[in-house]
Protein backbone atom coordinates (compact mmCIF):
# COMPACT_ATOMS: atom_id res chain seq x y z
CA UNK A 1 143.48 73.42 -12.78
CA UNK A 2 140.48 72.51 -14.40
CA UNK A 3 139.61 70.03 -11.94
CA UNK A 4 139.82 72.93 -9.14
CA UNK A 5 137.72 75.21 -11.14
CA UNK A 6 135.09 72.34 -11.31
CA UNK A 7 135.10 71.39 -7.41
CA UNK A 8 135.05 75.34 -6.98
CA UNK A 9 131.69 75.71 -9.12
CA UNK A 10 130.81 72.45 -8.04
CA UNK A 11 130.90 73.50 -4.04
CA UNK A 12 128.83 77.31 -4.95
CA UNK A 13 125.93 75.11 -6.98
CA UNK A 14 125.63 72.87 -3.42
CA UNK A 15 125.85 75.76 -1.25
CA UNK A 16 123.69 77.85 -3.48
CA UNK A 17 120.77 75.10 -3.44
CA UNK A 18 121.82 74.57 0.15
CA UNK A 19 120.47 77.76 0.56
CA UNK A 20 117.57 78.41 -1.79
CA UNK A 21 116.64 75.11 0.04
CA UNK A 22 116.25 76.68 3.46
CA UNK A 23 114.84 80.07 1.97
CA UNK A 24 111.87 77.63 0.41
CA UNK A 25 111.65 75.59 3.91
CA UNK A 26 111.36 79.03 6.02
CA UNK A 27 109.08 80.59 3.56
CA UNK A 28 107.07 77.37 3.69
CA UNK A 29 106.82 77.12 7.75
CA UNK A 30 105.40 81.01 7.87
CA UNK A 31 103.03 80.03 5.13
CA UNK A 32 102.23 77.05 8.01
CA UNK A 33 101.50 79.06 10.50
CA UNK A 34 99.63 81.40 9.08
CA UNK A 35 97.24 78.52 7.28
CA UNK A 36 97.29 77.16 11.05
CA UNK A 37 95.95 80.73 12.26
CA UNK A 38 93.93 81.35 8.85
CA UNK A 39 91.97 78.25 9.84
CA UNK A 40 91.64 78.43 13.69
CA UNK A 41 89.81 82.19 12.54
CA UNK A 42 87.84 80.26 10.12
CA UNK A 43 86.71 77.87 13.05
CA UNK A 44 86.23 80.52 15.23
CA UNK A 45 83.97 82.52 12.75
CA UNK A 46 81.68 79.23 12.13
CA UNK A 47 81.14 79.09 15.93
CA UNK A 48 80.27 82.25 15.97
CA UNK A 49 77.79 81.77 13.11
CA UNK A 50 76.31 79.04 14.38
CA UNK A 51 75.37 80.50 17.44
CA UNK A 52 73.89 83.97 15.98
CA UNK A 53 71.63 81.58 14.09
CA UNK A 54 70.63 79.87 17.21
CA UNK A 55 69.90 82.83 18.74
CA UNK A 56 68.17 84.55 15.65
CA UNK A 57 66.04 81.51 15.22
CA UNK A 58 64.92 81.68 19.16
CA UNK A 59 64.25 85.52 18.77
CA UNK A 60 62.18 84.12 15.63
CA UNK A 61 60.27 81.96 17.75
CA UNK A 62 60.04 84.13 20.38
CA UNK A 63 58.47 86.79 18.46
CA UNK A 64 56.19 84.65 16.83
CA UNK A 65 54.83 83.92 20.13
CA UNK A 66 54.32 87.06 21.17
CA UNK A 67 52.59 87.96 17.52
CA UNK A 68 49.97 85.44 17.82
CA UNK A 69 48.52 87.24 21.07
CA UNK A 70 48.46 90.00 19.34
CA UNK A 71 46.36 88.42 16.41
CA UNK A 72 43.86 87.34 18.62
CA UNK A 73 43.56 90.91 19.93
CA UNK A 74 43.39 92.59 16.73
CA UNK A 75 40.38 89.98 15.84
CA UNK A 76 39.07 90.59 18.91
CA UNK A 77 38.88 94.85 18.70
CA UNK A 78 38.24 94.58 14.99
CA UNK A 79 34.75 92.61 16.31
CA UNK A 80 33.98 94.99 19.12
CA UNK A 81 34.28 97.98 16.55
CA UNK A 82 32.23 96.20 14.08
CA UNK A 83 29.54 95.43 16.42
CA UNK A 84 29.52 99.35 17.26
CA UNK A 85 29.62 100.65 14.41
CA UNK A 86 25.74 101.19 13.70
CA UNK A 87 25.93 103.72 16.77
CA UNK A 88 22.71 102.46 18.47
CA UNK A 89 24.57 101.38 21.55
CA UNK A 90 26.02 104.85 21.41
CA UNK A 91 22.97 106.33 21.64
CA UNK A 92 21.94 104.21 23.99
CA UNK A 93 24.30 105.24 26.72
CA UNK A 94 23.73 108.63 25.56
CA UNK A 95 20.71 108.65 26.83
CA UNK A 96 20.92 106.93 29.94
CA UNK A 97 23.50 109.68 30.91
CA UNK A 98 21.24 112.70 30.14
CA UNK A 99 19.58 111.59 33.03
CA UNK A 100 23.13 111.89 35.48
CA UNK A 101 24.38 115.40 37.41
CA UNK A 102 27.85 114.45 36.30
CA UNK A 103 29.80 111.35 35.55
CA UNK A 104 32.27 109.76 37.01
CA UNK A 105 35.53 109.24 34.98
CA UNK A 106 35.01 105.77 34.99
CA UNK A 107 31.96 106.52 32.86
CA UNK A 108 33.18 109.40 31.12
CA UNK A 109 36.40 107.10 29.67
CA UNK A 110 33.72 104.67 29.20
CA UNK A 111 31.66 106.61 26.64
CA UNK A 112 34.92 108.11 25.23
CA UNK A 113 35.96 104.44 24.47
CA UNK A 114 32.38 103.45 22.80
CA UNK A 115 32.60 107.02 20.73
CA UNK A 116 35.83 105.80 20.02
CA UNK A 117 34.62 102.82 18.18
CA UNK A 118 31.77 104.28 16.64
CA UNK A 119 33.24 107.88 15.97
CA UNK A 120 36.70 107.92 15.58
CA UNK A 121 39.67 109.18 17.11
CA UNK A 122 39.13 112.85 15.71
CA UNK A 123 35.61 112.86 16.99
CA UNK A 124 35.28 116.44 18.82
CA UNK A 125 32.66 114.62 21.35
CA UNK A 126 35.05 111.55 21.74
CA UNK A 127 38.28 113.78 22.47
CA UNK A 128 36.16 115.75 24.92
CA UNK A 129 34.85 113.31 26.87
CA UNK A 130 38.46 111.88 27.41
CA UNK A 131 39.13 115.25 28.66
CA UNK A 132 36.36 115.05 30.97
CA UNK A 133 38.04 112.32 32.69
CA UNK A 134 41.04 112.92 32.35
CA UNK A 135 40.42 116.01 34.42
CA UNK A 136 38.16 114.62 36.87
CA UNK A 137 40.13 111.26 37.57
CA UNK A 138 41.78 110.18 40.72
CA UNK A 139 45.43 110.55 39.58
CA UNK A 140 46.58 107.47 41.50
CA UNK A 141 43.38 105.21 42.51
CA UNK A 142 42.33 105.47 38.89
CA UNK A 143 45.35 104.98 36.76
CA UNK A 144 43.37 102.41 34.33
CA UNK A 145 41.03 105.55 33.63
CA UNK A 146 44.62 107.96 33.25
CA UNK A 147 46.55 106.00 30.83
CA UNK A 148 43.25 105.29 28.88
CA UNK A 149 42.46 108.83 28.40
CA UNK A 150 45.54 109.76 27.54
CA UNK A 151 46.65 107.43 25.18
CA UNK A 152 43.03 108.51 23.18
CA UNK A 153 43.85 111.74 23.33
CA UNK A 154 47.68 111.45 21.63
CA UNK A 155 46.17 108.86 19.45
CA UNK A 156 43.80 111.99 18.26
CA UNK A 157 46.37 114.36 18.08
CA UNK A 158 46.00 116.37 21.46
CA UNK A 159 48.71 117.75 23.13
CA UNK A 160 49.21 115.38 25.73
CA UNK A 161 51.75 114.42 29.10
CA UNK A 162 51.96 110.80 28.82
CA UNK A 163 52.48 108.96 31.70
CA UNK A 164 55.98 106.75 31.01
CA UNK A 165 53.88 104.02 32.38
CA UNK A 166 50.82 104.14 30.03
CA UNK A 167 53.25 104.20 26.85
CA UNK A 168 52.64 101.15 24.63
CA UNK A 169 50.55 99.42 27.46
CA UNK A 170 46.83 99.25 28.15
CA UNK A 171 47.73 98.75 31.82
CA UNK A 172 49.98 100.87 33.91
CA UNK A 173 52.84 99.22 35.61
CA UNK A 174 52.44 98.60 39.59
CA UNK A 175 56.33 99.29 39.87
CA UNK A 176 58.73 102.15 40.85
CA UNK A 177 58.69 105.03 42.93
CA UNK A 178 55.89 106.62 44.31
CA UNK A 179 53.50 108.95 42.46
CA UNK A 180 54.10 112.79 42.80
CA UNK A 181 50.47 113.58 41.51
CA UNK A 182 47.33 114.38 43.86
CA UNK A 183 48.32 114.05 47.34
CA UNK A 184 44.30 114.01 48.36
CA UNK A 185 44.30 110.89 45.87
CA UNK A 186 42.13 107.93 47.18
CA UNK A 187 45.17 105.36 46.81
CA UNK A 188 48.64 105.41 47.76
CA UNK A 189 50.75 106.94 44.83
CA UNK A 190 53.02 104.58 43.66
CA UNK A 191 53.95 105.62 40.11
CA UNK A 192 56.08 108.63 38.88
CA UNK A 193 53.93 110.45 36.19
CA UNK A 194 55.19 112.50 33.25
CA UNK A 195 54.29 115.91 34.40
CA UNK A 196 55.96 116.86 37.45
CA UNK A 197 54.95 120.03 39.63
CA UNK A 198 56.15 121.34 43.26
CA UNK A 199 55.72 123.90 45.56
CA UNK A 200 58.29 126.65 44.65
CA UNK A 201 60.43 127.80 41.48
CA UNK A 202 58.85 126.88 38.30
CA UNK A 203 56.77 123.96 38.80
CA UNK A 204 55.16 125.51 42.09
CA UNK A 205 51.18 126.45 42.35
CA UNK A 206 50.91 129.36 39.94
CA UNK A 207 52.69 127.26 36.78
CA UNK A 208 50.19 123.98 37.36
CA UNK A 209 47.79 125.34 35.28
CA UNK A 210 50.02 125.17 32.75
CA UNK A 211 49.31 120.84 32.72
CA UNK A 212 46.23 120.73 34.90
CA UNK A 213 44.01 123.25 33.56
CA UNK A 214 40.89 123.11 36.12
CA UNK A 215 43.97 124.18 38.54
CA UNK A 216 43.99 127.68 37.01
CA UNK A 217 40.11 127.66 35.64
CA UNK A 218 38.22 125.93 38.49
CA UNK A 219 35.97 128.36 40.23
CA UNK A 220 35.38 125.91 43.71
CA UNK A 221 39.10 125.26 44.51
CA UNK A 222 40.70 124.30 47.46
CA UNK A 223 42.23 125.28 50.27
CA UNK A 224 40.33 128.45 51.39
CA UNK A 225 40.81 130.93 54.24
CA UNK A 226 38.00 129.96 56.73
CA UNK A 227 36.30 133.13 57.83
CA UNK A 228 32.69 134.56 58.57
CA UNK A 229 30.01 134.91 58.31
CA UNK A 230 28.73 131.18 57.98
CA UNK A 231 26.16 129.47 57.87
CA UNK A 232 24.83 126.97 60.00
CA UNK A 233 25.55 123.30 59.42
CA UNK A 234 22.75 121.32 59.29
CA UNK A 235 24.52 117.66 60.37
CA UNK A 236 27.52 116.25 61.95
CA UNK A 237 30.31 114.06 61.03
CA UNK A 238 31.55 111.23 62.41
CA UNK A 239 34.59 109.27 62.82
CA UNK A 240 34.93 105.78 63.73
CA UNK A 241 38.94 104.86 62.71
CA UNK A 242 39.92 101.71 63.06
CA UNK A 243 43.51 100.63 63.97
CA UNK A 244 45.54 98.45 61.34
CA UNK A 245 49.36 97.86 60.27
CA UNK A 246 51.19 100.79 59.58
CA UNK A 247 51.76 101.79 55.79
CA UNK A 248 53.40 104.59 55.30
CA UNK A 249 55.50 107.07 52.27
CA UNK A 250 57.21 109.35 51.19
CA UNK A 251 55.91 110.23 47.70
CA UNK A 252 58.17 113.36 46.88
CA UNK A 253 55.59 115.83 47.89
CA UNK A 254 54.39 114.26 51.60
CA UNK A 255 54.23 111.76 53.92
CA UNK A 256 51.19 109.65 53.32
CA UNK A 257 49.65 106.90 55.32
CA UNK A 258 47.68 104.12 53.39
CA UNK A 259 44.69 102.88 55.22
CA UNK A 260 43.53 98.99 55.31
CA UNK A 261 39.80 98.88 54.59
CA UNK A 262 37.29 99.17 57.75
CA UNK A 263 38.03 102.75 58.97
CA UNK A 264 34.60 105.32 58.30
CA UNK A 265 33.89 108.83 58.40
CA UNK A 266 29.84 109.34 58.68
CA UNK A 267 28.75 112.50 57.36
CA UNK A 268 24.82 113.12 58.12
CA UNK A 269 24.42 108.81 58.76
CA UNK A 270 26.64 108.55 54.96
CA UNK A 271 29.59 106.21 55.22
CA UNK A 272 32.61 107.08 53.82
CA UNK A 273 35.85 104.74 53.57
CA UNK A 274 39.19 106.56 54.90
CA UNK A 275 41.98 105.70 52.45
CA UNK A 276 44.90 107.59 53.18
CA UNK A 277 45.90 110.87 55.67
CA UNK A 278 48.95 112.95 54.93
CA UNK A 279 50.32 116.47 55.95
CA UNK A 280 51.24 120.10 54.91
CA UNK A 281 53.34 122.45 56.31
CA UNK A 282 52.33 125.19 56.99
CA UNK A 283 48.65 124.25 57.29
CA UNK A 284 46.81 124.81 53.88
CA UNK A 285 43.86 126.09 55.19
CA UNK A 286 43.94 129.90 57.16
CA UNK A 287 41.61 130.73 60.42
CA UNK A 288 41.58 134.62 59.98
CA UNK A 289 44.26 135.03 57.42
CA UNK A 290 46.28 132.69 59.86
CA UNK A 291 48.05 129.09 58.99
CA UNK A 292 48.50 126.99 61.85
CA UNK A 293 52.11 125.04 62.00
CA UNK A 294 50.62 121.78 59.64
CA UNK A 295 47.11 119.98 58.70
CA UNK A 296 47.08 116.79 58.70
CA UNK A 297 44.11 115.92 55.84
CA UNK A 298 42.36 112.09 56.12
CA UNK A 299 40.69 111.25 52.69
CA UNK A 300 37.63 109.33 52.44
CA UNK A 301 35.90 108.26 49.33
CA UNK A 302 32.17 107.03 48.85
CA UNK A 303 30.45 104.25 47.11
CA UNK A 304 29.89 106.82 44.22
CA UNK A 305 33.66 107.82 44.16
CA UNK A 306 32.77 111.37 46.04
CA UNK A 307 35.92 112.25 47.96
CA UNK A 308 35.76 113.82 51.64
CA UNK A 309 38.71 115.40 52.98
CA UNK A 310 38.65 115.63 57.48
CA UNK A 311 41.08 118.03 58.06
CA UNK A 312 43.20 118.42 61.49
CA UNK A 313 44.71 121.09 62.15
CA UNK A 314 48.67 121.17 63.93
CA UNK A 315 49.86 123.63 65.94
CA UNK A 316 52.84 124.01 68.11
CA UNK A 317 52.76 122.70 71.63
CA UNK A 318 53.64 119.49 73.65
CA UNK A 319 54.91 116.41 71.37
CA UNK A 320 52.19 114.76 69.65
CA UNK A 321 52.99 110.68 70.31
CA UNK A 322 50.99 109.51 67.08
CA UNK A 323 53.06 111.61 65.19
CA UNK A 324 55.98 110.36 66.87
CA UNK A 325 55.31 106.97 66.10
CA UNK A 326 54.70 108.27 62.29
CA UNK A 327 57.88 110.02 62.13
CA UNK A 328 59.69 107.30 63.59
CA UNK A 329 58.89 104.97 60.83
CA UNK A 330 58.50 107.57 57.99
CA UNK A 331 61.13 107.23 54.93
CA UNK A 332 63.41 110.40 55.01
CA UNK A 333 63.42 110.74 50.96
CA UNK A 334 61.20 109.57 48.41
CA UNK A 335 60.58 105.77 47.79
CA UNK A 336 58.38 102.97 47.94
CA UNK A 337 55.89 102.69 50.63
CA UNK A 338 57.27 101.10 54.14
CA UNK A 339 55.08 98.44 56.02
CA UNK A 340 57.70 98.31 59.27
CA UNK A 341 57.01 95.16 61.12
CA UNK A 342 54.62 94.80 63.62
CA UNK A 343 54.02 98.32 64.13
CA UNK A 344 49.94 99.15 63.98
CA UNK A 345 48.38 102.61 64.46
CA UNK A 346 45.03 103.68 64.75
CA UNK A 347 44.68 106.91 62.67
CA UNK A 348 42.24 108.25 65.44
CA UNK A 349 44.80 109.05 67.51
CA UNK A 350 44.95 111.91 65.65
CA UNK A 351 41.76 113.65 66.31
CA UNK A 352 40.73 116.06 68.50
CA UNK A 353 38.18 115.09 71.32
CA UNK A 354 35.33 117.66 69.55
CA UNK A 355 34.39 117.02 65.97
CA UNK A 356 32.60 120.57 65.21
CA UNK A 357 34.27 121.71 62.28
CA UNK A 358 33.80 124.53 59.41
CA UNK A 359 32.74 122.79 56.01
CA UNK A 360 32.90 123.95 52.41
CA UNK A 361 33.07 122.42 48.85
CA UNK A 362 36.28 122.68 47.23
CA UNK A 363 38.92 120.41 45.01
CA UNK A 364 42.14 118.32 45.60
CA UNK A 365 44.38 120.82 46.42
CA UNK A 366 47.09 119.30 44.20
CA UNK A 367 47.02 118.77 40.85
CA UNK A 368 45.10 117.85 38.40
CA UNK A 369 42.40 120.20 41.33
CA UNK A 370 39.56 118.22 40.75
CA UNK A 371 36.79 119.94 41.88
CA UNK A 372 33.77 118.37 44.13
CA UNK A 373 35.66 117.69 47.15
CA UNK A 374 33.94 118.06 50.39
CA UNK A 375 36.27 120.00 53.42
CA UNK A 376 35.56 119.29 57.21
CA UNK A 377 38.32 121.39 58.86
CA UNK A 378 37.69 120.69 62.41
CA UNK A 379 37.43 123.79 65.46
CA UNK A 380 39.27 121.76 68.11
CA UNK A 381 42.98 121.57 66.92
CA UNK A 382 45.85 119.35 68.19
CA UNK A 383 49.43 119.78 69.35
CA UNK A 384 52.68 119.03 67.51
CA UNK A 385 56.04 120.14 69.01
CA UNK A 386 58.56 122.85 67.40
CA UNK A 387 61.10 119.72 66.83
CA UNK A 388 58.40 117.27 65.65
CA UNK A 389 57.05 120.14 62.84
CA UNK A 390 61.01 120.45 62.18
CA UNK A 391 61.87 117.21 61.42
CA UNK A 392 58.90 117.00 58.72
CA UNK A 393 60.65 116.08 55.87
CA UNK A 394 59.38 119.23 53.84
CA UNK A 395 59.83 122.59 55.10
CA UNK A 396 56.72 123.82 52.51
CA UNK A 397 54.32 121.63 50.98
CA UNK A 398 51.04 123.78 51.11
CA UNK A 399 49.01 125.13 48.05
CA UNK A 400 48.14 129.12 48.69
CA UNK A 401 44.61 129.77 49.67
CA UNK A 402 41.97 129.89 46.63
CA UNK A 403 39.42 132.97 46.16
CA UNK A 404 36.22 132.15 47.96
CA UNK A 405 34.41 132.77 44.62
CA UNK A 406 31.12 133.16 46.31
CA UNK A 407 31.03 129.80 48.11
CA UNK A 408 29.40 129.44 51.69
CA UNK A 409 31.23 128.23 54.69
CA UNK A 410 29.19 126.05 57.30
CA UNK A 411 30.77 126.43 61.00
């Protein structure tokens, strides 16, 4: 019996270490795996390491590049303002501009930038000659002149619309979609500015004064209704268009053509370079009280930066095969500006046979309105058919008439 009661207790010790044996041997394999998967993380983690220092110590590198430039600049503007600083060259240009009518912007952001140096930021002279130009500038053939005015101006605290290109760079970007400032602009737009206006609803004519102030305060603006009594004109005008490839866009407020250099418009023997032509419906200038159906306006500037606007006035008739060919090629919705293939045109096939015309001094008659703009609206007007003033991609585009203010009208 005894000998039974031993194999018995004998049999439960094996089978109890049998299984505390395989309890310990399954623990141990999940204890395995998990060190397996424990250390595959840890590998995984120490690739991943590795490479955000790689790339941390090429961002490192990278900047430092980029810093050193800047150095150099920072030496470079901390010289220029030293060299300033007694104001004598300040007063130098002072003086030689006493002696000027009126400056151009590029000199008015010139003497802003040496006041700068010499005065200061919160200079009341240096934030007012920014002004000056900011105000008389070509919104898109003088964006050096925009963004440098007003970055002065925010830099001095002045409540400013900066241009998304002119933030944080000293030269705008020549990318994106076509400006929507100052269709009588001596370049073709091709940047989107900040402040946006239109032709109807809020942003339309009687709200640009809100951002373009000479818009509102100007006493020569443009366009004006052309009636008597007038005076005589004492010369003539002259165009002599050349033909060239076609470059045409849509800039969100008109179709523009961009003119190649060579095409002239004399006024009394001056030459004056054409440098775009683009359209308004209904015509902005008024015979009588009257629009016609469109204008189309060609835009010449000087070697003094003087602007001359020809204008042409549309109305309805037979079809009009320049502006056929325009309209063919002409982008439906604002964009970049087309160049179609082999396609030239001469913008003189435009023009009327007679070249008497009704003159006045006026302004851009979009914003920013800069005044002392020169208007030859010409007598003899041309045709454009129902369909062709139809399919004009903007059914209004034209600033109201301006008070006369006192001004004369040659015709």
């Amino acid at each position: 019996m005894k000998r039974i009661l031993v194999e018995v207790l004998l049999v439960l010790a094996l089978g109890a270490a049998a299984f505390f044996g395989w309890t310990n041997w399954k623990s141990n394999t999940a204890n395995g795996g998990q060190v397996a998967e424990l250390t595959t993380q840890v590998e995984e983690s120490g690739k991943k390491l590795k490479a955000a220092e790689e790339a941390l110590a090429a961002a490192l590198a990278e900047t430092a590049k980029q810093v050193e430039p800047l150095k150099t600049k920072s030496l470079e503007l901390d010289a220029v303002r030293t060299a300033m600083s007694s104001g004598e060259t300040l007063k130098d240009l002072e003086a030689a501009y006493k002696k000027e009518k009126s400056l151009s912007p590029d000199r008015q952001v010139g003497l802003g930038a040496i006041r700068l140096l010499t005065k200061g930021s919160k200079d009341p002279a240096t934030v007012e000659a920014f002004k000056k130009a900011l105000e008389s500038a070509d919104w898109s053939g003088r964006k050096q002149v925009i963004c440098a005015a007003q970055n002065a101006l925010a830099a001095a605290g002045e409540k400013v619309n900066v241009m998304s290109e002119c933030e944080g760079s000293g030269q705008p970007s020549d990318k994106g979609p076509a400006a929507k400032s100052g269709a009588h602009s001596s370049k073709a737009g091709d940047e989107k500015h900040a402040v946006n206006w239109g032709y109807e609803g809020a942003m339309g004519p009687e709200s640009w004064g809100n951002d373009f102030p000479t818009c509102a305060r100007g006493k020569a603006q443009a366009p004006l209704n052309i009636q008597g009594p007038f005076e005589k004109a004492l010369f003539n005008v002259s165009p002599d268009y050349k033909s060239g490839p076609l470059k045409i866009i849509n800039n969100g407020h008109t179709i523009q053509v961009n003119v190649p250099p060579g095409s002239k418009l004399r006024i009394d023997s001056q030459p004056f370079e054409l440098v775009q032509f683009h359209f308004h419906r209904p015509s902005e200038e008024q015979l009588n009280g009257k629009p016609s159906a469109m204008v189309a306006h060609f835009v010449h500037k000087n070697s003094e930066g003087r602007l001359a606007v020809l204008g042409v006035l549309l109305k309805e008739g037979n079809e009009n095969p320049g502006i056929k060919t325009l309209w063919t090629h002409a982008p439906a919705k604002e964009g970049p500006e087309v160049s179609p293939e082999g396609v030239n045109f001469n913008p003189g096939n435009l023009l009327p046979r007679e070249y008497e015309f009704y003159s006045y001094e006026g302004s851009l008659t979009t914003p920013p309105c800069t005044e002392g703009v020169r208007f030859f609206i010409l007598k003899s007007q041309v045709n454009i058919s129902r369909e062709q003033v139809e399919a004009f991609p903007f059914k209004k585009n034209a600033r109201p008439v301006q008070p006369q203010n006192g001004r004369a009208i040659a015709g």
